[in-house]
N, C-alpha and C. Protein backbone atom coordinates (compact mmCIF):
# COMPACT_ATOMS: atom_id res chain seq x y z
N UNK A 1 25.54 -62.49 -16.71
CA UNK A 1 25.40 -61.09 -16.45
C UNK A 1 26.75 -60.42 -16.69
N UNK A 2 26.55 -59.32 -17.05
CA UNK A 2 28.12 -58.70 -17.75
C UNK A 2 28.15 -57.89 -16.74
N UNK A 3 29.88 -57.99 -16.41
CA UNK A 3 30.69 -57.60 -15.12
C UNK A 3 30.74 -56.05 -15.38
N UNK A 4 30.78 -55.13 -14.20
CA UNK A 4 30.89 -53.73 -14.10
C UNK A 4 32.30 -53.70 -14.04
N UNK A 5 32.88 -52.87 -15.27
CA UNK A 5 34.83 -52.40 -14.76
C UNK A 5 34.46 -51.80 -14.13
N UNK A 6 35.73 -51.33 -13.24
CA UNK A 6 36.83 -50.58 -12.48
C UNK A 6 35.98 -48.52 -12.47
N UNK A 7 36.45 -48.41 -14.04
CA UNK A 7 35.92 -46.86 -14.17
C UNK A 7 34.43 -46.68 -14.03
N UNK A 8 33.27 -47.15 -14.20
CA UNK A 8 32.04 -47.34 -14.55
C UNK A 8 31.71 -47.38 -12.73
N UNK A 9 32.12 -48.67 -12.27
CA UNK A 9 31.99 -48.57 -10.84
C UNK A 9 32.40 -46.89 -9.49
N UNK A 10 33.59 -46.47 -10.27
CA UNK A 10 33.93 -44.82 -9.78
C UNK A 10 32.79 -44.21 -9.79
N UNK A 11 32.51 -44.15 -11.00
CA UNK A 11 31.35 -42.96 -11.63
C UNK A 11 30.47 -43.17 -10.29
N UNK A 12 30.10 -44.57 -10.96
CA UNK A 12 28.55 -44.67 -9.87
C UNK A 12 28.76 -44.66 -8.53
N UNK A 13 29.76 -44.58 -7.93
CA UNK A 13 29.94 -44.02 -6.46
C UNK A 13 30.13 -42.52 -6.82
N UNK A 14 31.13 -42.06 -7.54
CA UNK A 14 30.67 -40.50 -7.32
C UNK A 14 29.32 -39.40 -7.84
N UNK A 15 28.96 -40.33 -8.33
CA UNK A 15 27.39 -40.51 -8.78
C UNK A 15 26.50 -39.86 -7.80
N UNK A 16 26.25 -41.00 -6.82
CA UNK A 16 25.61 -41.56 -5.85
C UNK A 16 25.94 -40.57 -4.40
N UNK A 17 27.51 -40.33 -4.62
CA UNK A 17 27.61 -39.33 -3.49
C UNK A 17 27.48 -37.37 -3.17
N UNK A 18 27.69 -37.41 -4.91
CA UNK A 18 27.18 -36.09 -5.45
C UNK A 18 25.36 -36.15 -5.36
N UNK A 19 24.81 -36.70 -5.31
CA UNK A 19 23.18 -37.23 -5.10
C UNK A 19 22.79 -36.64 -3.59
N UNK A 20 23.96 -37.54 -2.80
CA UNK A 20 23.72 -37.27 -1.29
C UNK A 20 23.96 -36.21 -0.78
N UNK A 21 25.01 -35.63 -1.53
CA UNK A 21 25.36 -34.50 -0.65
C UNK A 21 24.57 -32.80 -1.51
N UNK A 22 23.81 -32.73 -2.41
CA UNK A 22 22.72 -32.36 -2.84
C UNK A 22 21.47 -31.85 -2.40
N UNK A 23 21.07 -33.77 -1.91
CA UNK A 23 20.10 -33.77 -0.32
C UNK A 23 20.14 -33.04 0.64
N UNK A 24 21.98 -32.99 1.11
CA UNK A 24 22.23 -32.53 2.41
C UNK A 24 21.93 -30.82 2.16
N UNK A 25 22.67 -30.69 1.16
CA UNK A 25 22.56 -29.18 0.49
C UNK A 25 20.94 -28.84 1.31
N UNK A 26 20.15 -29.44 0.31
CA UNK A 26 18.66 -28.76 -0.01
C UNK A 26 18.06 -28.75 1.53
N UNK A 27 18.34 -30.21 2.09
CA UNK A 27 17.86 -30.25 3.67
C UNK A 27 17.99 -29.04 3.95
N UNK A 28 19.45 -28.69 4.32
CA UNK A 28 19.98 -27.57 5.13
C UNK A 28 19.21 -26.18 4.85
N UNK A 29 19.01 -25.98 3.82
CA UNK A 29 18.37 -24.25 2.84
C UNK A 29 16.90 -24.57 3.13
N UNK A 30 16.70 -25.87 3.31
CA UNK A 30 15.39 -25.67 3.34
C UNK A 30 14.81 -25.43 5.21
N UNK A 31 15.50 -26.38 6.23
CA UNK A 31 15.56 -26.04 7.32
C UNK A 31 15.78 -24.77 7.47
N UNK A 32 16.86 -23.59 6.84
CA UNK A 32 17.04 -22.62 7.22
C UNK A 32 16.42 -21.32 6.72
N UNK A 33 15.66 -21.85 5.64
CA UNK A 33 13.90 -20.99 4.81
C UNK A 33 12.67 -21.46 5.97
N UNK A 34 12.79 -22.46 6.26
CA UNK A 34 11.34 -22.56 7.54
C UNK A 34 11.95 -21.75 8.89
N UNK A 35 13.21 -21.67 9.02
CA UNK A 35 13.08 -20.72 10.35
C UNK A 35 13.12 -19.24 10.32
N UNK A 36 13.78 -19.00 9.50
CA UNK A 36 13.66 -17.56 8.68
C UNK A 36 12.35 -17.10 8.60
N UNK A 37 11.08 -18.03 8.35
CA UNK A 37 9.85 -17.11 8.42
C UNK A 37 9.46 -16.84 9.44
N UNK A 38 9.18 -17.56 10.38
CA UNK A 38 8.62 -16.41 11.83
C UNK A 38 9.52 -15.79 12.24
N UNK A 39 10.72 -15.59 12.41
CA UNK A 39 11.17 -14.52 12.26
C UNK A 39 10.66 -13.63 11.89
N UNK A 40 10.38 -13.48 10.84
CA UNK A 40 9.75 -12.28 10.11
C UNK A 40 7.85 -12.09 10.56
N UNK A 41 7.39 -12.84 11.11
CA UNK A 41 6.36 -12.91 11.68
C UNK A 41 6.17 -11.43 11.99
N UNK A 42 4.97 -10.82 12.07
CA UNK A 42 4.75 -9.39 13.12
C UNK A 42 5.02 -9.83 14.50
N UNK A 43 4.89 -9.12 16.11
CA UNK A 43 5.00 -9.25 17.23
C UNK A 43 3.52 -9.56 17.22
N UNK A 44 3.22 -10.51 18.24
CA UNK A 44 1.77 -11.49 18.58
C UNK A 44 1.95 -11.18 20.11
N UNK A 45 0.54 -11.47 20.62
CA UNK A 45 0.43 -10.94 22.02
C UNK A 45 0.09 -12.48 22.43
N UNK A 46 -0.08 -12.97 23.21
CA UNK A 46 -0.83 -13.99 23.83
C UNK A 46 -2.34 -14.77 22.98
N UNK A 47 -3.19 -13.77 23.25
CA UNK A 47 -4.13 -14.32 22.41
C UNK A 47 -4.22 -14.67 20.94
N UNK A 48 -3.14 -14.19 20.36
CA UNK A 48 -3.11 -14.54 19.05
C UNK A 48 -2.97 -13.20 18.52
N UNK A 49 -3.18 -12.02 18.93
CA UNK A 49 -3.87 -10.69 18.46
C UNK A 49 -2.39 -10.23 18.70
N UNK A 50 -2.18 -9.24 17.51
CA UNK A 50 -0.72 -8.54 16.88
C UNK A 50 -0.76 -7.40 18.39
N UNK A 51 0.44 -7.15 18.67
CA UNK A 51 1.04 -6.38 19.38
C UNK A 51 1.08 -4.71 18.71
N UNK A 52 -0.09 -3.92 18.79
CA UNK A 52 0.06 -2.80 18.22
C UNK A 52 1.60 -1.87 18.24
N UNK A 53 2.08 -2.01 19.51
CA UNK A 53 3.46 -1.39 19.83
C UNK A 53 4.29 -1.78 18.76
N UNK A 54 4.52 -2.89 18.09
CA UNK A 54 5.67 -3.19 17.47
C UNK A 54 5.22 -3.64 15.93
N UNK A 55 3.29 -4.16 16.12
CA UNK A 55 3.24 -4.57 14.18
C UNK A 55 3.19 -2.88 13.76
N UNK A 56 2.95 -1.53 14.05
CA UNK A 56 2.74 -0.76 13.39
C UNK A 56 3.62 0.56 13.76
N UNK A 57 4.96 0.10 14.52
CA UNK A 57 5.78 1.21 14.71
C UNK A 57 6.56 1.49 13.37
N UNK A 58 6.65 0.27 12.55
CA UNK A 58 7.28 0.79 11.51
C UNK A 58 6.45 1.67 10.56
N UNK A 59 5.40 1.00 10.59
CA UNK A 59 4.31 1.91 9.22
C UNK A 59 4.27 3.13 9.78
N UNK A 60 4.09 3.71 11.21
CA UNK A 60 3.62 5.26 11.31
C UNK A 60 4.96 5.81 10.75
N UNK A 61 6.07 5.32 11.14
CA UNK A 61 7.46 5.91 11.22
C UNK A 61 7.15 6.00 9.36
N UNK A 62 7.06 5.06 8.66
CA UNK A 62 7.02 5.04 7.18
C UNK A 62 6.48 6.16 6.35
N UNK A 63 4.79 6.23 7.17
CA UNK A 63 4.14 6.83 6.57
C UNK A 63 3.88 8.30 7.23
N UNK A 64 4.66 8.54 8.41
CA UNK A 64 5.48 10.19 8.33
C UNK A 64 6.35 10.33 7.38
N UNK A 65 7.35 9.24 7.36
CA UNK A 65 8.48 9.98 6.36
C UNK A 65 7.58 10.21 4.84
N UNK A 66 6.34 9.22 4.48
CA UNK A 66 6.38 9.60 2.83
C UNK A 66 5.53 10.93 3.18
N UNK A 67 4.74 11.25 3.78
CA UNK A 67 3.29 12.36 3.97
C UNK A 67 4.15 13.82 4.24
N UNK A 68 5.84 13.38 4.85
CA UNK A 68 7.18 14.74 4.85
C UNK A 68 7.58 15.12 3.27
N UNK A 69 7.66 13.87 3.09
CA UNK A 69 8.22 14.15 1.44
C UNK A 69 7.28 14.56 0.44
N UNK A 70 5.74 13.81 0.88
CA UNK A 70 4.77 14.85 0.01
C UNK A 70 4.35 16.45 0.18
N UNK A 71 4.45 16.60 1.03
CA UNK A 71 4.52 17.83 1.66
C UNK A 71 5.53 18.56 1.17
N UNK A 72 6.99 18.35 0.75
CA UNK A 72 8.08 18.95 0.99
C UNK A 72 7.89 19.31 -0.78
N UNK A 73 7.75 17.99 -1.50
CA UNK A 73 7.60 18.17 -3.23
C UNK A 73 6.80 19.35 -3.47
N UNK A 74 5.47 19.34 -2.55
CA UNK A 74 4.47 20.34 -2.99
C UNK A 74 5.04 21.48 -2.99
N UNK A 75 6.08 21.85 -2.00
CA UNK A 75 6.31 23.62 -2.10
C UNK A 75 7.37 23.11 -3.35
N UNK A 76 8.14 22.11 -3.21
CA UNK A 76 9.11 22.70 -4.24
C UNK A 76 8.92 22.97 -5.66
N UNK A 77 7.35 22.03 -6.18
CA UNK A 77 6.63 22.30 -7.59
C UNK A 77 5.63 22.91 -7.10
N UNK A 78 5.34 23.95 -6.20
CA UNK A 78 4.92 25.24 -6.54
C UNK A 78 5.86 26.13 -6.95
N UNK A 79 7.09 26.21 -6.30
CA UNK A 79 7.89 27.24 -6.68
C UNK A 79 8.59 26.92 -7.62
N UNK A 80 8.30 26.14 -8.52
CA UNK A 80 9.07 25.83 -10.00
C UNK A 80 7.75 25.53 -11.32
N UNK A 81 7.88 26.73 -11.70
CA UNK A 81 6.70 27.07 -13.18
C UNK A 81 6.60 25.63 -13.60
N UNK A 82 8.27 25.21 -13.96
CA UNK A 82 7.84 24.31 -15.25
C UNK A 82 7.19 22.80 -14.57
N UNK A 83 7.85 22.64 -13.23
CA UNK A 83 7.40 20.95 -12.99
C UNK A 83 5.69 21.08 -12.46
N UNK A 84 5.49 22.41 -12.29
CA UNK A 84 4.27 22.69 -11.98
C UNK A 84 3.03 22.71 -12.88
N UNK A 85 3.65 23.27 -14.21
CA UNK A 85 2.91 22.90 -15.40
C UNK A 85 2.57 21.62 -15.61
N UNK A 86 4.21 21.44 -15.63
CA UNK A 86 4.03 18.95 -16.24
C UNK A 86 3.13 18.58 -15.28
N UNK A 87 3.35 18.75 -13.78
CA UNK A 87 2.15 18.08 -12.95
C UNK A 87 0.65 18.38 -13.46
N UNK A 88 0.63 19.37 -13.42
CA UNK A 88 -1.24 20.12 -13.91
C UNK A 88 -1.57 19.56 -15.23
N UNK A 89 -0.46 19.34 -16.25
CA UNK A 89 -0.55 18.56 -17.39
C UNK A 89 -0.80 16.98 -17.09
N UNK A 90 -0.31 16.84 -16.77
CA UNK A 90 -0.05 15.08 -16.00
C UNK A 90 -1.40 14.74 -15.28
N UNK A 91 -1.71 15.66 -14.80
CA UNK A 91 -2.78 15.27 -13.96
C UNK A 91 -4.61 15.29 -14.75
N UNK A 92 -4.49 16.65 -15.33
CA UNK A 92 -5.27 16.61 -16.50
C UNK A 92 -5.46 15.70 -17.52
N UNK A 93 -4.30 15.11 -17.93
CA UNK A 93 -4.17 14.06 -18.84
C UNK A 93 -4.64 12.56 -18.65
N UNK A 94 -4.47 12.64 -16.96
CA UNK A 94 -4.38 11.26 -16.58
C UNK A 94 -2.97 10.70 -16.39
N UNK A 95 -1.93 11.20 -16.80
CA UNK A 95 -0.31 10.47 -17.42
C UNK A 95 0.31 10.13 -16.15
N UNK A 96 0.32 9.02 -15.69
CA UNK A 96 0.73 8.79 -14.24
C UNK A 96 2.62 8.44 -14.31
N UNK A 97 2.75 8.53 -15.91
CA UNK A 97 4.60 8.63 -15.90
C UNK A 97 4.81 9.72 -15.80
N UNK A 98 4.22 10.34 -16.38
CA UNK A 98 4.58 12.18 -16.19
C UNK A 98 4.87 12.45 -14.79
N UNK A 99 3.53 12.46 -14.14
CA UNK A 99 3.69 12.76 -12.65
C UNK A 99 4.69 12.01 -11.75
N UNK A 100 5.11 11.24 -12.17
CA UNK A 100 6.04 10.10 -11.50
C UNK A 100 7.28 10.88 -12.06
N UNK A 101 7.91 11.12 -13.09
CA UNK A 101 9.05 11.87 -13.50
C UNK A 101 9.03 13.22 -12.73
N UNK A 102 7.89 13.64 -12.59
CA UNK A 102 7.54 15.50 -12.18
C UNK A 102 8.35 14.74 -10.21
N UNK A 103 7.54 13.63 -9.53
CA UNK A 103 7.70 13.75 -8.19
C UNK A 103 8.88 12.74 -7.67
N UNK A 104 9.96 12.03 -8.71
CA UNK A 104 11.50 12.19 -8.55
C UNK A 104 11.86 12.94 -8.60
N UNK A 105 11.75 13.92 -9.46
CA UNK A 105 12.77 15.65 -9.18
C UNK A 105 12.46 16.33 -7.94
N UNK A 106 11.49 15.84 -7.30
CA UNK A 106 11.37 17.09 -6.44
C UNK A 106 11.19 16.33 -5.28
N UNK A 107 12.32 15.06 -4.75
CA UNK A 107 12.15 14.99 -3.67
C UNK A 107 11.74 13.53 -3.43
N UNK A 108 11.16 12.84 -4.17
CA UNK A 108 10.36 11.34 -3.77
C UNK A 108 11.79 10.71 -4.36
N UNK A 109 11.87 8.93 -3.83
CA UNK A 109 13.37 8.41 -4.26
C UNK A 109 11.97 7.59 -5.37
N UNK A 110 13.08 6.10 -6.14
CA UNK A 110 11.89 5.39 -7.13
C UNK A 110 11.81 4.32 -6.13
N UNK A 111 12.36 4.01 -4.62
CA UNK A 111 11.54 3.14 -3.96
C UNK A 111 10.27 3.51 -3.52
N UNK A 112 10.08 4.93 -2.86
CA UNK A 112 9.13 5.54 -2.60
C UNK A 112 8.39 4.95 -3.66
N UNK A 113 8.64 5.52 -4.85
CA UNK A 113 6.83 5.10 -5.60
C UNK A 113 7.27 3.70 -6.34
N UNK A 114 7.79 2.59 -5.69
CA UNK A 114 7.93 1.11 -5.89
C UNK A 114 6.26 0.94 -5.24
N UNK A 115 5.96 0.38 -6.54
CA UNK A 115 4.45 -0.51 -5.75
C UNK A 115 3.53 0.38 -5.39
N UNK A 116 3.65 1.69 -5.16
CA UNK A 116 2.61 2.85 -5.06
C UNK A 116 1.65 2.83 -5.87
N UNK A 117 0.58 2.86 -5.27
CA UNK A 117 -0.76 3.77 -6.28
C UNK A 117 -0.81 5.54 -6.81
N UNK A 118 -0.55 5.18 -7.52
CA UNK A 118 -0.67 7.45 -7.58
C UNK A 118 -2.22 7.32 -8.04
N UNK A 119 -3.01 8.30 -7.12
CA UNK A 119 -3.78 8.54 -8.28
C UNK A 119 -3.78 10.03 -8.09
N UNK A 120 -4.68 10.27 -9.61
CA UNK A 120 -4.45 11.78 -10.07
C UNK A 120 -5.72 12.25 -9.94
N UNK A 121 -6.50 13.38 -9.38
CA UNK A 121 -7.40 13.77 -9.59
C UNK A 121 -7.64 15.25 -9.80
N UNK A 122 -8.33 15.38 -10.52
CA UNK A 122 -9.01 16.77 -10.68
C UNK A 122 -10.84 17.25 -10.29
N UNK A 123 -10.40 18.55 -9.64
CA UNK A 123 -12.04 18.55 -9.51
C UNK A 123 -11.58 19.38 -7.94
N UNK A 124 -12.84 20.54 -7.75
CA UNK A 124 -13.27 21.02 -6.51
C UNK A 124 -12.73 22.12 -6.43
N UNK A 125 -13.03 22.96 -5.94
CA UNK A 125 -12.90 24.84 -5.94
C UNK A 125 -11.97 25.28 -4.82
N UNK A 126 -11.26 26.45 -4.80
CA UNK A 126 -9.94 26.69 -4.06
C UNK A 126 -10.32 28.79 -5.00
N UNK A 127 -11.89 28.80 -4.44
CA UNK A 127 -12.06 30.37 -4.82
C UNK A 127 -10.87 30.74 -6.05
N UNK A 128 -11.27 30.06 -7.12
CA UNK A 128 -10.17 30.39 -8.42
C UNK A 128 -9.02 29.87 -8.59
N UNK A 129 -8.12 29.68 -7.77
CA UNK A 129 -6.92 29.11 -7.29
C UNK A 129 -6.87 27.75 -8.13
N UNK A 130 -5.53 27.21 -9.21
CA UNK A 130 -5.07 26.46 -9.30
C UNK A 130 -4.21 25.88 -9.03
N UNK A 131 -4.44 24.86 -8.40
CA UNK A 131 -3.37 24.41 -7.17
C UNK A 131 -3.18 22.82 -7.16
N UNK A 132 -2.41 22.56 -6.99
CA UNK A 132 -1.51 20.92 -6.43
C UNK A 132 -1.32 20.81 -5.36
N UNK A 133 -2.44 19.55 -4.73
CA UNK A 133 -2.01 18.76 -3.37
C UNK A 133 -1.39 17.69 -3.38
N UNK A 134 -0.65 17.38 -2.50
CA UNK A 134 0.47 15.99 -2.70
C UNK A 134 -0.46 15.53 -1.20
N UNK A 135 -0.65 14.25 -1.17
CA UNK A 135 -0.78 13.73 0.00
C UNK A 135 -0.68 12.36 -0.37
N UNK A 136 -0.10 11.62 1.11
CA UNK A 136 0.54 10.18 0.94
C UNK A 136 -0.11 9.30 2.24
N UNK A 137 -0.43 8.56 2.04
CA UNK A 137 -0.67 7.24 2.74
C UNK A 137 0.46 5.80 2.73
N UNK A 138 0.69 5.57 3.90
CA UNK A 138 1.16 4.34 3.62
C UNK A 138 0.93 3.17 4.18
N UNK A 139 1.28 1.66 3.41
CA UNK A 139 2.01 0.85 3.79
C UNK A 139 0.47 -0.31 3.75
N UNK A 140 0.85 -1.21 2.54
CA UNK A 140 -0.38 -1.93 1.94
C UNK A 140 -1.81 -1.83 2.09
N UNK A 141 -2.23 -0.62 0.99
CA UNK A 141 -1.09 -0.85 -0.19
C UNK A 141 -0.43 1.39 -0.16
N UNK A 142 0.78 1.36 -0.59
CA UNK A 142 1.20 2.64 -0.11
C UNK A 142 0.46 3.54 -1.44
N UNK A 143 -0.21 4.49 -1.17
CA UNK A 143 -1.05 5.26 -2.27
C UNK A 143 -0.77 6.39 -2.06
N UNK A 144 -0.25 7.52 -3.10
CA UNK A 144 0.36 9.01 -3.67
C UNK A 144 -0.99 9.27 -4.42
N UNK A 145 -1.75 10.97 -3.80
CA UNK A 145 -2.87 11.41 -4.15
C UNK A 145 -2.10 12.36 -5.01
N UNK A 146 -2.52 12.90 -6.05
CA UNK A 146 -2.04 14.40 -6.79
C UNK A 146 -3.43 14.61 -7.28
N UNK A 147 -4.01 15.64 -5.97
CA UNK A 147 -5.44 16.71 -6.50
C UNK A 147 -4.98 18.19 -7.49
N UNK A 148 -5.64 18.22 -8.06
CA UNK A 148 -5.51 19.61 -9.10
C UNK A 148 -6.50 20.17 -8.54
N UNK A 149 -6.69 21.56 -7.90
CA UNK A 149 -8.05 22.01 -7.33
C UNK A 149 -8.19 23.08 -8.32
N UNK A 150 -9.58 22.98 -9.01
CA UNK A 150 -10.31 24.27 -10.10
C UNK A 150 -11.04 24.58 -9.47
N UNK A 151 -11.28 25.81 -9.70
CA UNK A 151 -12.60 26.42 -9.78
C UNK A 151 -13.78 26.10 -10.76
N UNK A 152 -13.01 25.87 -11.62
CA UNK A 152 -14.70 24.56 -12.27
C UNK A 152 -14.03 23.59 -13.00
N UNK A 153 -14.84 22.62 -13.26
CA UNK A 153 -14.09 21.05 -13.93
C UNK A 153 -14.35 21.39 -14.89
N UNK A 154 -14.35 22.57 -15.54
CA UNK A 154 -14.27 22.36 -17.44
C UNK A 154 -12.71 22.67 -17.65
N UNK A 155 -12.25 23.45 -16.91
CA UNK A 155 -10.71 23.73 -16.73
C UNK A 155 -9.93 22.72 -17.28
């Protein structure tokens, strides 16, 4: 059997100990990824059943702030001709980038509409009145309404 030198024998100990301490690595990240998730758990009551006080203080708090900001866009593209046009265009069209460019300018950030549903609709009477409603829901899944109200859907 042919003898292992000197250098060959190094390797394979630092081999072998770069191997182990790898292990130790992954152990550790991985112990500290399994405790990290309940953590993040919602609040649980006894029976198993979520703690309304604490699984949904964040969503109301959430979904005031987006239903403020839809609210707040609406006056500001009423009182601006042109983003008021692109919306009524946008919305008519279907073009859900349009409307998404129209409701960053006026107020929404691009986390706000991260993962959002917009939808666009047209249709339903406002005695002549052409008009834009913003209304927001949130928090899975978070959904942005943009109604166009006509006085008739051939508009």
């Amino acid at each position: 059997m042919p003898s292992i030198d000197g250098s060959l024998k190094k390797r394979i100990v630092i081999l072998s100990r770069m191997n182990l301490l790898r292990g130790i690595i992954f152990s550790i990240l991985a112990s500290l990824g399994l405790l990290a998730v309940p953590a993040k758990a919602p609040a649980q009551v006894a029976g198993g059943e979520q703690n309304p006080q604490f699984a949904s203080a964040p969503s109301k708090a959430e979904a005031a702030s987006l239903q403020k900001k839809a609210s707040q866009a609406q006056a500001r593209i009423h009182a601006n001709k042109d983003d008021r046009g692109q919306l009524m265009r946008a919305v008519k069209t279907n073009e859900v980038a349009l409307a998404k460019q129209v409701l960053l300018r006026n107020g929404f950030t691009a986390e706000d509409l991260e993962n959002a549903k917009i939808t666009l609709r047209t249709g339903g009477g406002k005695g002549g009145k052409d008009e834009i409603e913003i209304s927001a829901t949130c928090c899975d899944p978070k959904e942005i309404t943009i109604q166009r109200s006509l006085e008739y859907f051939t508009k």
